[in-house]
PDB file of N, CA and C in Angstrom:
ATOM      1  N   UNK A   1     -10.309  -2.275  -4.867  1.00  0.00           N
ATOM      2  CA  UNK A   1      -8.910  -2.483  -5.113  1.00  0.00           C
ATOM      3  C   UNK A   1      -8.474  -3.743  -4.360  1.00  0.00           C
ATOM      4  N   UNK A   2      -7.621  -4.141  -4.643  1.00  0.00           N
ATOM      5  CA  UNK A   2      -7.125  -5.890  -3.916  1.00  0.00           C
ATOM      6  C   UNK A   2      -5.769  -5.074  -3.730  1.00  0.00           C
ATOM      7  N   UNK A   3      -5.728  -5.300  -2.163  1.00  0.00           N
ATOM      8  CA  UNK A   3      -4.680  -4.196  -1.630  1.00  0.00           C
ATOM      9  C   UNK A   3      -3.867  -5.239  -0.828  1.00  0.00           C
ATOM     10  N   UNK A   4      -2.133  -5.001  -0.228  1.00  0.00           N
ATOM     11  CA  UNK A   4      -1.666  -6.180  -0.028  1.00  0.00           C
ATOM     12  C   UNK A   4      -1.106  -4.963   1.352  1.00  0.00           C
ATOM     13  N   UNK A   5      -1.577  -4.871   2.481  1.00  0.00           N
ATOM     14  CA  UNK A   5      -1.083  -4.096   3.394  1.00  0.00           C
ATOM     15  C   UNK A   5      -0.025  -4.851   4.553  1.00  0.00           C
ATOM     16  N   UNK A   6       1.262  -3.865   4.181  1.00  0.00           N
ATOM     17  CA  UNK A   6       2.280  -4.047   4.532  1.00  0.00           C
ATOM     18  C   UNK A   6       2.388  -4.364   6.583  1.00  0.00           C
ATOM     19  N   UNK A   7       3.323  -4.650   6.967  1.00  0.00           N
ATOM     20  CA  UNK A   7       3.072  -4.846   8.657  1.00  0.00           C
ATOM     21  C   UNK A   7       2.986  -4.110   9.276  1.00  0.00           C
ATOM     22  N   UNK A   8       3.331  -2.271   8.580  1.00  0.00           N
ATOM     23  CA  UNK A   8       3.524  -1.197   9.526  1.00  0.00           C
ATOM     24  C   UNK A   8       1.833  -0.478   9.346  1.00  0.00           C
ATOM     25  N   UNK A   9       1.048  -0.911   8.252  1.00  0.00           N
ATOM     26  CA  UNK A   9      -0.304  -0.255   8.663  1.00  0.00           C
ATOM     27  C   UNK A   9      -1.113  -1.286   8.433  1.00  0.00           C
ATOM     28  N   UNK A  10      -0.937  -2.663   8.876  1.00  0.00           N
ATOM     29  CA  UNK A  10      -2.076  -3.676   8.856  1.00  0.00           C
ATOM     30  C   UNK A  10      -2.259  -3.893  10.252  1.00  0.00           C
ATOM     31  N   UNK A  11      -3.314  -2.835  10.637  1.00  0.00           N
ATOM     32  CA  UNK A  11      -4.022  -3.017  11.987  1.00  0.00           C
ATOM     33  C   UNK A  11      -5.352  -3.572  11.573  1.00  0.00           C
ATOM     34  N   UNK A  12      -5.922  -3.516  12.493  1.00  0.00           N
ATOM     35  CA  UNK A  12      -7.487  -4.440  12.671  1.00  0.00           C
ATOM     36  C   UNK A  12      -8.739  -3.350  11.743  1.00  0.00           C
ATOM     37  N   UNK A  13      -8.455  -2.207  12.736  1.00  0.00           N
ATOM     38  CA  UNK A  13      -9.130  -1.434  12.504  1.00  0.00           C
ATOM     39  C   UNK A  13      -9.059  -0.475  10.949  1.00  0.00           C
ATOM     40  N   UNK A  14      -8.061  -0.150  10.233  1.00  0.00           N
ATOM     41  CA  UNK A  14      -8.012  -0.518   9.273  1.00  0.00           C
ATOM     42  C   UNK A  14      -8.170  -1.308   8.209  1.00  0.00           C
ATOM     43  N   UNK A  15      -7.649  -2.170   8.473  1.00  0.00           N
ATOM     44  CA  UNK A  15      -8.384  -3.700   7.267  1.00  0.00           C
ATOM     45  C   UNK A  15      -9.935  -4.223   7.281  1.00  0.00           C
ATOM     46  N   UNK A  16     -10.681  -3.592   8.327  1.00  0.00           N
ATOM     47  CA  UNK A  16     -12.256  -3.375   9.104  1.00  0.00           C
ATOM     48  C   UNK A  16     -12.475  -2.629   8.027  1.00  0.00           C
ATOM     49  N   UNK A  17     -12.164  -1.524   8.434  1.00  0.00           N
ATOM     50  CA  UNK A  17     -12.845  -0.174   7.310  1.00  0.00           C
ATOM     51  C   UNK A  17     -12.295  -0.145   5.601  1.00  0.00           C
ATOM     52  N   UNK A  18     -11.137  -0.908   5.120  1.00  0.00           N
ATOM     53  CA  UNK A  18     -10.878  -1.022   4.050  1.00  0.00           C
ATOM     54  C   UNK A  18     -11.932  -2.120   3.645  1.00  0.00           C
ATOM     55  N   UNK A  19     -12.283  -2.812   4.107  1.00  0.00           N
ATOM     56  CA  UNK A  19     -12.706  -4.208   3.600  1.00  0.00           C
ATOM     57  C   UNK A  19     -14.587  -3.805   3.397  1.00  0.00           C
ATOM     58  N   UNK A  20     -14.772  -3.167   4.573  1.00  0.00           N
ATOM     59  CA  UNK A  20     -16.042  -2.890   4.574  1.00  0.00           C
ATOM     60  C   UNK A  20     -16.611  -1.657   3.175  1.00  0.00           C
ATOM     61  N   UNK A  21     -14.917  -1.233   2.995  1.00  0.00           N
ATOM     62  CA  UNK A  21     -15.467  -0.006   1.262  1.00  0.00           C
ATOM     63  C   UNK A  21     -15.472  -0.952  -0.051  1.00  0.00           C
ATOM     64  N   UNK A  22     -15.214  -2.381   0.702  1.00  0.00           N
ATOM     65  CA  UNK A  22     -15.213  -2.986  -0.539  1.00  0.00           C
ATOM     66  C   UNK A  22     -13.829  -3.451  -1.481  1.00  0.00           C
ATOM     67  N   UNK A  23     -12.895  -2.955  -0.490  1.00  0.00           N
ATOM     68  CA  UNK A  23     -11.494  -3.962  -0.992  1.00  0.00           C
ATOM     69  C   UNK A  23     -11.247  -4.913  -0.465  1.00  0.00           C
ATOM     70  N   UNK A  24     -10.287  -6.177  -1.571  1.00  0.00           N
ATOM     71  CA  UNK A  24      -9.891  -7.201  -0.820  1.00  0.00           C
ATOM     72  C   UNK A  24      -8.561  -6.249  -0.208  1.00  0.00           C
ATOM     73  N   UNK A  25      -8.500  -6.937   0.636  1.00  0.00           N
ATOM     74  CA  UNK A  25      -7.544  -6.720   1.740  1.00  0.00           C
ATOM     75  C   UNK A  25      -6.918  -7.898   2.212  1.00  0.00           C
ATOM     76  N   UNK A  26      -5.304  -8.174   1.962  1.00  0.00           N
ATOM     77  CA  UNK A  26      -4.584  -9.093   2.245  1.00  0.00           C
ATOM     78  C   UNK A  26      -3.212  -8.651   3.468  1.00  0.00           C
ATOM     79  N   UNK A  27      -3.033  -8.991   4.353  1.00  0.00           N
ATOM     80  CA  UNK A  27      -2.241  -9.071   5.363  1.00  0.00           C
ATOM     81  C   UNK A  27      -1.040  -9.865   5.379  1.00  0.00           C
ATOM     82  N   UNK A  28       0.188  -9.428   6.193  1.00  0.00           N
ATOM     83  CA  UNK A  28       1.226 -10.657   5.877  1.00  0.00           C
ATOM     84  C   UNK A  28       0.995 -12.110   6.910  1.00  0.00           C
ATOM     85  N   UNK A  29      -0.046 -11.741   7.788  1.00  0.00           N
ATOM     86  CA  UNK A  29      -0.278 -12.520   8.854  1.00  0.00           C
ATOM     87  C   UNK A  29      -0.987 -13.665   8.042  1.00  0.00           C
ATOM     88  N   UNK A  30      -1.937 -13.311   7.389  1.00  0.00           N
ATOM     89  CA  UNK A  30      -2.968 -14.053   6.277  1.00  0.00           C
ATOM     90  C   UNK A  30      -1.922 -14.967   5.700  1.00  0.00           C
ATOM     91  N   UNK A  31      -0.411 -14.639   5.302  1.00  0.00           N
ATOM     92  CA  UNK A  31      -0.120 -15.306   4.549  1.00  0.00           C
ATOM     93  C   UNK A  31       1.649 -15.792   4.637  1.00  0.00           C
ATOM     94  N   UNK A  32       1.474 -15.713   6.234  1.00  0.00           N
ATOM     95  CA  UNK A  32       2.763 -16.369   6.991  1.00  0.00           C
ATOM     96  C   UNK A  32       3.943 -15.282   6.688  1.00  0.00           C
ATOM     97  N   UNK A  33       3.985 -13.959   5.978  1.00  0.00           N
ATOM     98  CA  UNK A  33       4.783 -13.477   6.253  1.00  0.00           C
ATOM     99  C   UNK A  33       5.014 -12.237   6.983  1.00  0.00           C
ATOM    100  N   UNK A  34       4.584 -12.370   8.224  1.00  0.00           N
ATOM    101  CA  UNK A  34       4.878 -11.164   9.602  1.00  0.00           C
ATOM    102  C   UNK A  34       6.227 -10.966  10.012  1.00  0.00           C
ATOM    103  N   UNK A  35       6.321  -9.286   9.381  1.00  0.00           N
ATOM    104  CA  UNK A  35       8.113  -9.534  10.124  1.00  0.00           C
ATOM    105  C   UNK A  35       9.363  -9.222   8.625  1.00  0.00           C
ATOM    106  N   UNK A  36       8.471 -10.256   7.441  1.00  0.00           N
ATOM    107  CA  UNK A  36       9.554 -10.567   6.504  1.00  0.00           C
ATOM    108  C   UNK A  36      10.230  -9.190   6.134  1.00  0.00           C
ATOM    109  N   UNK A  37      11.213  -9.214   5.315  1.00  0.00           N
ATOM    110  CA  UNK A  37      11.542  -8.040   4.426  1.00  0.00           C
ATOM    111  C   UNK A  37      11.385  -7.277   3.631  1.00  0.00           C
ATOM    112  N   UNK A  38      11.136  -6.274   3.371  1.00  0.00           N
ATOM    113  CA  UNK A  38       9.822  -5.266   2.023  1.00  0.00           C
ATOM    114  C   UNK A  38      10.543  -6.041   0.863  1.00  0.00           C
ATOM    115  N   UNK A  39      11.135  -6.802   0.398  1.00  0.00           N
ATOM    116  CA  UNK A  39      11.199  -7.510  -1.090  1.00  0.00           C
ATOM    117  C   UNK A  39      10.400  -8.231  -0.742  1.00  0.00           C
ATOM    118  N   UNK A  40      10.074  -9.165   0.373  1.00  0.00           N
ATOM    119  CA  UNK A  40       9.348 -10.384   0.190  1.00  0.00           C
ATOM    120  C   UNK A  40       8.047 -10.100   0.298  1.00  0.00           C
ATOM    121  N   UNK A  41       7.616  -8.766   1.308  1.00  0.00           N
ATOM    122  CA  UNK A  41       6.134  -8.189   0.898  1.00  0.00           C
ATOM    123  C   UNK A  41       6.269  -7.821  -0.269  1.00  0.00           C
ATOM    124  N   UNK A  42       7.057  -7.311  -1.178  1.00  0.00           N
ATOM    125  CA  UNK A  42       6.601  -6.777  -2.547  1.00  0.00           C
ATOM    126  C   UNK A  42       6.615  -8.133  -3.572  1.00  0.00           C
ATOM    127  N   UNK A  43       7.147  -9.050  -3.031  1.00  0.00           N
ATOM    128  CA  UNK A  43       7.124 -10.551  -4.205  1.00  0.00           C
ATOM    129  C   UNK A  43       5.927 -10.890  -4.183  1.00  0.00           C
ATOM    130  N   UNK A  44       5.099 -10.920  -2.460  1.00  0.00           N
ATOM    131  CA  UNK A  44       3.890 -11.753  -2.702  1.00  0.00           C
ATOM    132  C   UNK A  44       2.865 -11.274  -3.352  1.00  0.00           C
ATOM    133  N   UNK A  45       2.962  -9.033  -3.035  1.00  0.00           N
ATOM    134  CA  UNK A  45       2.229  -8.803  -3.718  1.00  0.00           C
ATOM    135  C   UNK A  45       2.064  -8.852  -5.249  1.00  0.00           C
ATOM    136  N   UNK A  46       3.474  -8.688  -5.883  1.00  0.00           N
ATOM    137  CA  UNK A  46       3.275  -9.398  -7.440  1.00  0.00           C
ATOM    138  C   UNK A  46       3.006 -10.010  -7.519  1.00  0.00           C
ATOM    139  N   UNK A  47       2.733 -11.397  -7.254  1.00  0.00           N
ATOM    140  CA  UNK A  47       2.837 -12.525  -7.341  1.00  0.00           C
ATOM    141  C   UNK A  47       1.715 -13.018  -7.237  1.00  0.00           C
ATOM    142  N   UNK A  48       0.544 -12.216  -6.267  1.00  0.00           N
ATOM    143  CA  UNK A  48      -0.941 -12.260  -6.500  1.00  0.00           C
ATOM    144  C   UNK A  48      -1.472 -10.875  -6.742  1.00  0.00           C
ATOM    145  N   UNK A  49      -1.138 -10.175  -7.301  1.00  0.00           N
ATOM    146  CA  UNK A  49      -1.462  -8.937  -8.601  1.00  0.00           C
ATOM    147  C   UNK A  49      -2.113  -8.132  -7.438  1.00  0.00           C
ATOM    148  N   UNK A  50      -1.992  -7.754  -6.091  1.00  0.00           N
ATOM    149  CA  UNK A  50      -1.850  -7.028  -5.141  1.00  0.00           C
ATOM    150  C   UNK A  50      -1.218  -5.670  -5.233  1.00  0.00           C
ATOM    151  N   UNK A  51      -2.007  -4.549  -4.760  1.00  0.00           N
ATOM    152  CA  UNK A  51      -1.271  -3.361  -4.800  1.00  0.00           C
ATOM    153  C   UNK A  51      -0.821  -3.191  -3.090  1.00  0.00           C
ATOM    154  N   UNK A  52       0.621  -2.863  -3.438  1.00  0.00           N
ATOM    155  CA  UNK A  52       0.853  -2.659  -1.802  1.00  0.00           C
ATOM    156  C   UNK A  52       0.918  -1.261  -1.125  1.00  0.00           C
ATOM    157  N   UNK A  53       0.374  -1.786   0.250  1.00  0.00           N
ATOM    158  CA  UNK A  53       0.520  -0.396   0.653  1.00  0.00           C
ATOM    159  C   UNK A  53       1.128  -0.223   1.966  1.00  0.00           C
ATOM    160  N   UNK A  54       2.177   0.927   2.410  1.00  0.00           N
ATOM    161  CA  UNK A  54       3.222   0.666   3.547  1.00  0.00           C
ATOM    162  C   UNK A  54       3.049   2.173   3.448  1.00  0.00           C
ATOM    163  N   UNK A  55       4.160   2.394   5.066  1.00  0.00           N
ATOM    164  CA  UNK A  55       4.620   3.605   5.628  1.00  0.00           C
ATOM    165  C   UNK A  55       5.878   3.626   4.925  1.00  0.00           C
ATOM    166  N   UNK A  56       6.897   3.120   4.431  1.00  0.00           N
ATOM    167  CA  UNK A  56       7.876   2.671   4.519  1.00  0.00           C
ATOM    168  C   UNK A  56       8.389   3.020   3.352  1.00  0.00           C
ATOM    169  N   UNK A  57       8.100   5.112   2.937  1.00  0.00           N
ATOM    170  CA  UNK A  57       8.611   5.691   2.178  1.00  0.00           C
ATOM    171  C   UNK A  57      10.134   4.832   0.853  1.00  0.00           C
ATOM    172  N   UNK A  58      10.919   5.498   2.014  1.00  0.00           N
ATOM    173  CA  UNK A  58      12.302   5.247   1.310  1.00  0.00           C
ATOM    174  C   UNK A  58      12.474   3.767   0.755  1.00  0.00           C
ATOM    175  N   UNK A  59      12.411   2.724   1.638  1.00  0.00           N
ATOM    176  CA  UNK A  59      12.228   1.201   0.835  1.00  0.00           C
ATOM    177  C   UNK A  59      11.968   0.621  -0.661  1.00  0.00           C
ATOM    178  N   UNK A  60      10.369   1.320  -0.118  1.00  0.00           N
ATOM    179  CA  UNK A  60       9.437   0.879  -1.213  1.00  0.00           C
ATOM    180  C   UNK A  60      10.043   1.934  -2.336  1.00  0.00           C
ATOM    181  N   UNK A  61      10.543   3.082  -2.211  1.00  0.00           N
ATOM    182  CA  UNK A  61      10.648   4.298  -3.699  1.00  0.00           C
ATOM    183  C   UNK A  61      11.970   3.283  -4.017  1.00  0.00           C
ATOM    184  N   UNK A  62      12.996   2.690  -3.709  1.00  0.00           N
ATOM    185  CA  UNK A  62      13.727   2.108  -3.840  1.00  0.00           C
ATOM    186  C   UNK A  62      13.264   0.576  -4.532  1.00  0.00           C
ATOM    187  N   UNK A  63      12.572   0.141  -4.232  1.00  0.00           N
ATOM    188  CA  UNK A  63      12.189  -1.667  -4.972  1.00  0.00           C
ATOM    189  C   UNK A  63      11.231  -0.971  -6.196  1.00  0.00           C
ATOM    190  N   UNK A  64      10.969   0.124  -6.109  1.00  0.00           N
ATOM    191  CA  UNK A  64      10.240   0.470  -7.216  1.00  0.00           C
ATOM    192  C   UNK A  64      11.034   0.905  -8.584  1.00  0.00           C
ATOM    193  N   UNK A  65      11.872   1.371  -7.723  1.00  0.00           N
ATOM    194  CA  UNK A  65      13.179   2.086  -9.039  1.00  0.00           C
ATOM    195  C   UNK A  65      13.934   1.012  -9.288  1.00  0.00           C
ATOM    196  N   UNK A  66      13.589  -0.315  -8.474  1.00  0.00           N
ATOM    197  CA  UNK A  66      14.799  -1.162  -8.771  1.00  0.00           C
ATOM    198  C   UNK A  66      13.828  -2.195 -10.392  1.00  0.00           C
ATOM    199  N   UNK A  67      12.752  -2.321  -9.868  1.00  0.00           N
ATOM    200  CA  UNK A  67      11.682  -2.772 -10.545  1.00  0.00           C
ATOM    201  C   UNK A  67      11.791  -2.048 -12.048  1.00  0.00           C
ATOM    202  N   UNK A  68      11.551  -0.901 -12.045  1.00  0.00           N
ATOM    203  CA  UNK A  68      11.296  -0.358 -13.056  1.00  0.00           C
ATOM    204  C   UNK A  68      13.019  -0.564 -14.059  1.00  0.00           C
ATOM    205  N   UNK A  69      13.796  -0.371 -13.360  1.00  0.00           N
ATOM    206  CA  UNK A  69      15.489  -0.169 -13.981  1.00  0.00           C
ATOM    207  C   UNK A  69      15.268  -1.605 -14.838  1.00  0.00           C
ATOM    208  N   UNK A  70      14.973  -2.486 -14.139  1.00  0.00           N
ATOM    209  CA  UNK A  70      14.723  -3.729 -14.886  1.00  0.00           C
ATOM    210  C   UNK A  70      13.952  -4.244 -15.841  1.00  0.00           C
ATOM    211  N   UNK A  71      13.336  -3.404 -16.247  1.00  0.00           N
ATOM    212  CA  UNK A  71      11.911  -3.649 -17.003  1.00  0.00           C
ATOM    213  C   UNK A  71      10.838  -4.314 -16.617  1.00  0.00           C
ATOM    214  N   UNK A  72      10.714  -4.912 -14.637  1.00  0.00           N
ATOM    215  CA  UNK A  72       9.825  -5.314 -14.196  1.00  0.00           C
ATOM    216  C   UNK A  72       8.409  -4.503 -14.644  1.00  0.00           C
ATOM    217  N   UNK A  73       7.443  -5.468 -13.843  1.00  0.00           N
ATOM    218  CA  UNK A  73       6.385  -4.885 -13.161  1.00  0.00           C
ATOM    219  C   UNK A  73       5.523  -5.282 -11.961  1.00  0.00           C
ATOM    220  N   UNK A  74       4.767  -4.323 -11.197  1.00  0.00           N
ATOM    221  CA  UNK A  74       4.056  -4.544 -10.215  1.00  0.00           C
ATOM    222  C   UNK A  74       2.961  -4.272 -10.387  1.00  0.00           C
ATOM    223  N   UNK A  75       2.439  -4.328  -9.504  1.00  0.00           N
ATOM    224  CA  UNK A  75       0.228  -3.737  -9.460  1.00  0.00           C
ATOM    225  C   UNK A  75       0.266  -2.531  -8.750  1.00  0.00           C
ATOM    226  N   UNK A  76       1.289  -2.199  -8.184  1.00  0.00           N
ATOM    227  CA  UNK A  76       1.284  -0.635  -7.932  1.00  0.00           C
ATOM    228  C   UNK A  76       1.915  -0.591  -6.242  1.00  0.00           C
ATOM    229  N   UNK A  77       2.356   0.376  -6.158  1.00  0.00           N
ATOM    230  CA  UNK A  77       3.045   0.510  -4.368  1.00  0.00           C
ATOM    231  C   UNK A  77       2.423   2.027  -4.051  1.00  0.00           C
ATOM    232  N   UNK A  78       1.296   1.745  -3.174  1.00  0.00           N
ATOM    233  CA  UNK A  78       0.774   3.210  -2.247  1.00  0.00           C
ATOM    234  C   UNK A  78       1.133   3.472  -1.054  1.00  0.00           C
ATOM    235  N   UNK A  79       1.955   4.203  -0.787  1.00  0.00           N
ATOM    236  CA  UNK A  79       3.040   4.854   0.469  1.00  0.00           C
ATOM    237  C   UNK A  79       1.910   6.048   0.677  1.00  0.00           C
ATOM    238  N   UNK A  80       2.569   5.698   2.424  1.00  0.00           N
ATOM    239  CA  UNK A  80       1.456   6.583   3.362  1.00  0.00           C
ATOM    240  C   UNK A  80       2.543   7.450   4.167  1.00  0.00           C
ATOM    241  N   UNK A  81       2.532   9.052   3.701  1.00  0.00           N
ATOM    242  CA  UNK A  81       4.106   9.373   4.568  1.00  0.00           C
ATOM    243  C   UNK A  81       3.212  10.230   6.017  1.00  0.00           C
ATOM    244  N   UNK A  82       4.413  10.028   6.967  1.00  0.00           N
ATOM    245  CA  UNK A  82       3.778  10.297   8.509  1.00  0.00           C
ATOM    246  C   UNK A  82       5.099  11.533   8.755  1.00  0.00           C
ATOM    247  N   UNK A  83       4.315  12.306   9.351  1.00  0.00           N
ATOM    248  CA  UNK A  83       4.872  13.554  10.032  1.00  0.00           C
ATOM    249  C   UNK A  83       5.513  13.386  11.647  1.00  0.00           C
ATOM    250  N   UNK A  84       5.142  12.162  11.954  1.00  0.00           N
ATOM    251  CA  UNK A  84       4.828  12.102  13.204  1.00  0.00           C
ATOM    252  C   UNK A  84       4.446  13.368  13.777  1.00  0.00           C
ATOM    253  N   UNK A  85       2.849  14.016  13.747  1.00  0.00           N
ATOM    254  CA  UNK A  85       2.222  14.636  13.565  1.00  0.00           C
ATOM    255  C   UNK A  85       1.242  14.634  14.098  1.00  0.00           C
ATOM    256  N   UNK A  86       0.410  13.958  15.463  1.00  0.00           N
ATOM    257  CA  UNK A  86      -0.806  13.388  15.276  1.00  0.00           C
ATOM    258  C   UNK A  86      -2.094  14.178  14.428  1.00  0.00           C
ATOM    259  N   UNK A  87      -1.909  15.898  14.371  1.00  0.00           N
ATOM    260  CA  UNK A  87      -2.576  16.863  13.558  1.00  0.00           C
ATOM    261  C   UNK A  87      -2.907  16.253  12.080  1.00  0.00           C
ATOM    262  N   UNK A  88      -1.674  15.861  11.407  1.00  0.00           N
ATOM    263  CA  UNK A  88      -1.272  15.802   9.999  1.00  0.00           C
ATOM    264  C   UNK A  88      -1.018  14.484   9.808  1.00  0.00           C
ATOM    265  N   UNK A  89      -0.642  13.535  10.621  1.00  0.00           N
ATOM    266  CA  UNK A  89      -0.869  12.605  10.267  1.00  0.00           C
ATOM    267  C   UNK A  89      -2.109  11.285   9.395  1.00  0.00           C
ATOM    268  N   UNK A  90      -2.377  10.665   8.623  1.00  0.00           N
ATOM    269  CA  UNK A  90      -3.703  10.312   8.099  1.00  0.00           C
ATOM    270  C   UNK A  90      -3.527   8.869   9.073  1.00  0.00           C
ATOM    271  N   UNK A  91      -5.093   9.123   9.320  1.00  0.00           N
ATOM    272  CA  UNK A  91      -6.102   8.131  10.109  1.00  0.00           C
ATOM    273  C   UNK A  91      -6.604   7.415   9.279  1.00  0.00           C
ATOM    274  N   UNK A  92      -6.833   5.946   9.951  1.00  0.00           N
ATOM    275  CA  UNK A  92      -7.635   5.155   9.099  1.00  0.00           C
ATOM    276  C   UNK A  92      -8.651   6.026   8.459  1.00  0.00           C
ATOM    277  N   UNK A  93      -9.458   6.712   8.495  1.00  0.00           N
ATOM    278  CA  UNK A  93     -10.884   7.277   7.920  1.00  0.00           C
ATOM    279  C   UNK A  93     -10.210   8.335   6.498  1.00  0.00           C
ATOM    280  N   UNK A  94      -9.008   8.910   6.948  1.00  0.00           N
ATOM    281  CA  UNK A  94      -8.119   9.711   5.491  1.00  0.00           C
ATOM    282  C   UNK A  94      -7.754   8.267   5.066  1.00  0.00           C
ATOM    283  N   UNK A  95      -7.305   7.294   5.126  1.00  0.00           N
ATOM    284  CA  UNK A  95      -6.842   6.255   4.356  1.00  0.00           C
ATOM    285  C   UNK A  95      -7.430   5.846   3.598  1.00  0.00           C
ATOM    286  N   UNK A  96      -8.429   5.548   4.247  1.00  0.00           N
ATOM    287  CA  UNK A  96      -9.672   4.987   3.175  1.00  0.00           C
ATOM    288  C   UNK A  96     -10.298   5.681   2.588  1.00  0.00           C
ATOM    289  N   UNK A  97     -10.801   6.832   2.497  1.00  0.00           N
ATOM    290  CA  UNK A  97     -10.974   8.340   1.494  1.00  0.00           C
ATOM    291  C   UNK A  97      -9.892   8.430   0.300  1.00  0.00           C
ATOM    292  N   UNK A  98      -8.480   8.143   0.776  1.00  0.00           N
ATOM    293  CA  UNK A  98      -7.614   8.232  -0.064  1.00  0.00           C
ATOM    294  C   UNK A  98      -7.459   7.469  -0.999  1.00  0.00           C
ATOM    295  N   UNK A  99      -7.830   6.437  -0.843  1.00  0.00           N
ATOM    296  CA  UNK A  99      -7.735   4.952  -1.512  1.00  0.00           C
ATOM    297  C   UNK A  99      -8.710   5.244  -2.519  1.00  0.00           C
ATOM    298  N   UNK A 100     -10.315   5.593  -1.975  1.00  0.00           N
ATOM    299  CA  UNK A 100     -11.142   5.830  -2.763  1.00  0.00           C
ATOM    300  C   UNK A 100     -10.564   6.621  -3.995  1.00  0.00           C
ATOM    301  N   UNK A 101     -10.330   8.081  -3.300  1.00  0.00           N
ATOM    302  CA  UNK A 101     -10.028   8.893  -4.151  1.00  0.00           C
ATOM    303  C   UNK A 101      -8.902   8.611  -5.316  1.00  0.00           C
ATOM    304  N   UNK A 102      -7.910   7.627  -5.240  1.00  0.00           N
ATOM    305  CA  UNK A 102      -6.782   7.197  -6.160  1.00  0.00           C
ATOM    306  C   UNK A 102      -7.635   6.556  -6.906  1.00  0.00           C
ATOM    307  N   UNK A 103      -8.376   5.416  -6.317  1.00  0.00           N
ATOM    308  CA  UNK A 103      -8.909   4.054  -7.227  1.00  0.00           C
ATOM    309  C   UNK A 103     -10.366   5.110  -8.208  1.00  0.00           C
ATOM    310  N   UNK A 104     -11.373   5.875  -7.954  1.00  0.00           N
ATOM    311  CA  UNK A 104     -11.584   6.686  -8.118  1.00  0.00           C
ATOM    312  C   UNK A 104     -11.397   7.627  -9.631  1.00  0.00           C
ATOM    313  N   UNK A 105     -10.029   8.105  -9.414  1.00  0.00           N
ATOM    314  CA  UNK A 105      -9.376   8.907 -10.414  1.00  0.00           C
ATOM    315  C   UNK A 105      -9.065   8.817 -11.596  1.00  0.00           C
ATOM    316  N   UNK A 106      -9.044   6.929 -12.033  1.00  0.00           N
ATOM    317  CA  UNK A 106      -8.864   6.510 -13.070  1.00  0.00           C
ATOM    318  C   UNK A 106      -7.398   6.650 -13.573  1.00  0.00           C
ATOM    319  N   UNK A 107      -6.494   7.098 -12.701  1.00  0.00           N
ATOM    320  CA  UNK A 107      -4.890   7.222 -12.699  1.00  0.00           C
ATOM    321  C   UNK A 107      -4.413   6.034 -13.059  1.00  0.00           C
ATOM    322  N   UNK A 108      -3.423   5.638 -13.362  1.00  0.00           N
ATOM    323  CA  UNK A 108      -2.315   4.258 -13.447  1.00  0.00           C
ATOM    324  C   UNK A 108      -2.189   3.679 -12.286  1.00  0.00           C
ATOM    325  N   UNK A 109      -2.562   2.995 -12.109  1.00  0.00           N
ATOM    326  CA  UNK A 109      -1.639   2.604  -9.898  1.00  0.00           C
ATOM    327  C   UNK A 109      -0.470   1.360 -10.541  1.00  0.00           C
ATOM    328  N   UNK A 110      -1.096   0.202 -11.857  1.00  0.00           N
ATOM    329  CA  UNK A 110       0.564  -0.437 -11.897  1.00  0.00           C
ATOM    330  C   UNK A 110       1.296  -0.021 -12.604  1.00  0.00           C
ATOM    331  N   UNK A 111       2.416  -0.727 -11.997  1.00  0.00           N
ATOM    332  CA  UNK A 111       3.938   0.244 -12.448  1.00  0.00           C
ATOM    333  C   UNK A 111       4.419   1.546 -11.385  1.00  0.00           C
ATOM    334  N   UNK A 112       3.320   1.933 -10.846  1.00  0.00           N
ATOM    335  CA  UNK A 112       3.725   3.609 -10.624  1.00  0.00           C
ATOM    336  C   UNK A 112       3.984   3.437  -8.843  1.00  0.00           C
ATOM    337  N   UNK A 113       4.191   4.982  -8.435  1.00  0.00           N
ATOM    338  CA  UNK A 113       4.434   4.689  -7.080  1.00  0.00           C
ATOM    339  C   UNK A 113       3.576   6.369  -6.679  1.00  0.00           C
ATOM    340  N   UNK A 114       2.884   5.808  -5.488  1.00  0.00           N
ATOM    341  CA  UNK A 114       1.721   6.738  -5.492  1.00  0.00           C
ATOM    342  C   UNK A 114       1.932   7.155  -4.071  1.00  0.00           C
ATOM    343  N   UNK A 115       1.993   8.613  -3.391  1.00  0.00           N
ATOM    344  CA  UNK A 115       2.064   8.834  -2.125  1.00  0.00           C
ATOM    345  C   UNK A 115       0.786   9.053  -1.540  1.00  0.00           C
ATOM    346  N   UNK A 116      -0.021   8.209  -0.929  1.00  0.00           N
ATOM    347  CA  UNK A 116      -1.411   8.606  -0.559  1.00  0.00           C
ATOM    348  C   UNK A 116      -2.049   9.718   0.178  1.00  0.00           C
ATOM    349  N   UNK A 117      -0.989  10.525   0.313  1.00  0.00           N
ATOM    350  CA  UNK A 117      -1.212  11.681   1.415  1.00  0.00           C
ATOM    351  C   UNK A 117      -2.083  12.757   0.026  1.00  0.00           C
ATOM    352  N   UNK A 118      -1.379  12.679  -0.665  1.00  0.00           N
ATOM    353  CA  UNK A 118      -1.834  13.354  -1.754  1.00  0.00           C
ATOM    354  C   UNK A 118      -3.065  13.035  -2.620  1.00  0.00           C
ATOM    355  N   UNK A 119      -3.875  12.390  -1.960  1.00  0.00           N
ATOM    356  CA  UNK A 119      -5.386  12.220  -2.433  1.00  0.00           C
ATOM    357  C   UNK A 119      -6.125  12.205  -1.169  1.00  0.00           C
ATOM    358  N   UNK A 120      -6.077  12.495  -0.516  1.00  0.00           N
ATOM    359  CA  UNK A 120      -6.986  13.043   0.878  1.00  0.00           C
ATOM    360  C   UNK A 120      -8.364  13.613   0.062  1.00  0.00           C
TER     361      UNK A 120
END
C-alpha cells in the first residue's frame, strides 16, 4: 500500500516496520509538512494517490464527508481509534497486521473511510 502517515502516528518505529512489510511509506517530515493542518495532510495525500493514515478520528470522518458531499475523491483515509488504553490500544505490530489485513481483503480503501481497529 503507498500509505501517507499523518504526524500523530509517524514514528520511526512504525514507518521501520510498515516499510519493511513492503509499503511505501510517506511522512509529513519527508515532505516539509510537520505540524500542517489535516486538509493539507489530506491534499498531499491526494495529490500523490496516498492513502492516509491518522489518530485523528473526528477530523478526518469530517474531510471525508466533506469530500464525498462534493463529488470528490481520495485513495482512502485509515483512522486508528485509541482508548487511551495501553491494554486496547494498537501497537505498531496490530498496525501493521491491520494494514495487512485491510490491503489483504480486497475491500475498497478509495473513497471510503476505514477504522483500522477493526481488522486486527
Amino acid at each position: 500500500m503507498n500509505l501517507y502517515l499523518d504526524d500523530d502516528v509517524a514514528k520511526g518505529s512504525l514507518i521501520a516496520r510498515l516499510r519493511r512489510a513492503g509499503h511505501q511509506v510517506v511522512v509529513p517530515a519527508d515532505v516539509k509538512l510537520s505540524g500542517n493542518w489535516d486538509p493539507r495532510h489530506l491534499l498531499h495525500a491526494v495529490q500523490h494517490s496516498l492513502v492516509l493514515v491518522s489518530k485523528n478520528h473526528d477530523d478526518f470522518k469530517d474531510l471525508h464527508l466533506l469530500v464525498q458531499a462534493t463529488n470528490g475523491r481520495h485513495p482512502g483515509i485509515v483512522v486508528i481509534r485509541a482508548d487511551n488504553d495501553p491494554h486496547r490500544d494498537m501497537k505498531d505490530a496490530d498496525i501493521g497486521r491491520a494494514l495487512h489485513n485491510l490491503d489483504r481483503a480486497a475491500v475498497v480503501i478509495a473513497n471510503e473511510f476505514h477504522i483500522l481497529n477493526h481488522w486486527r
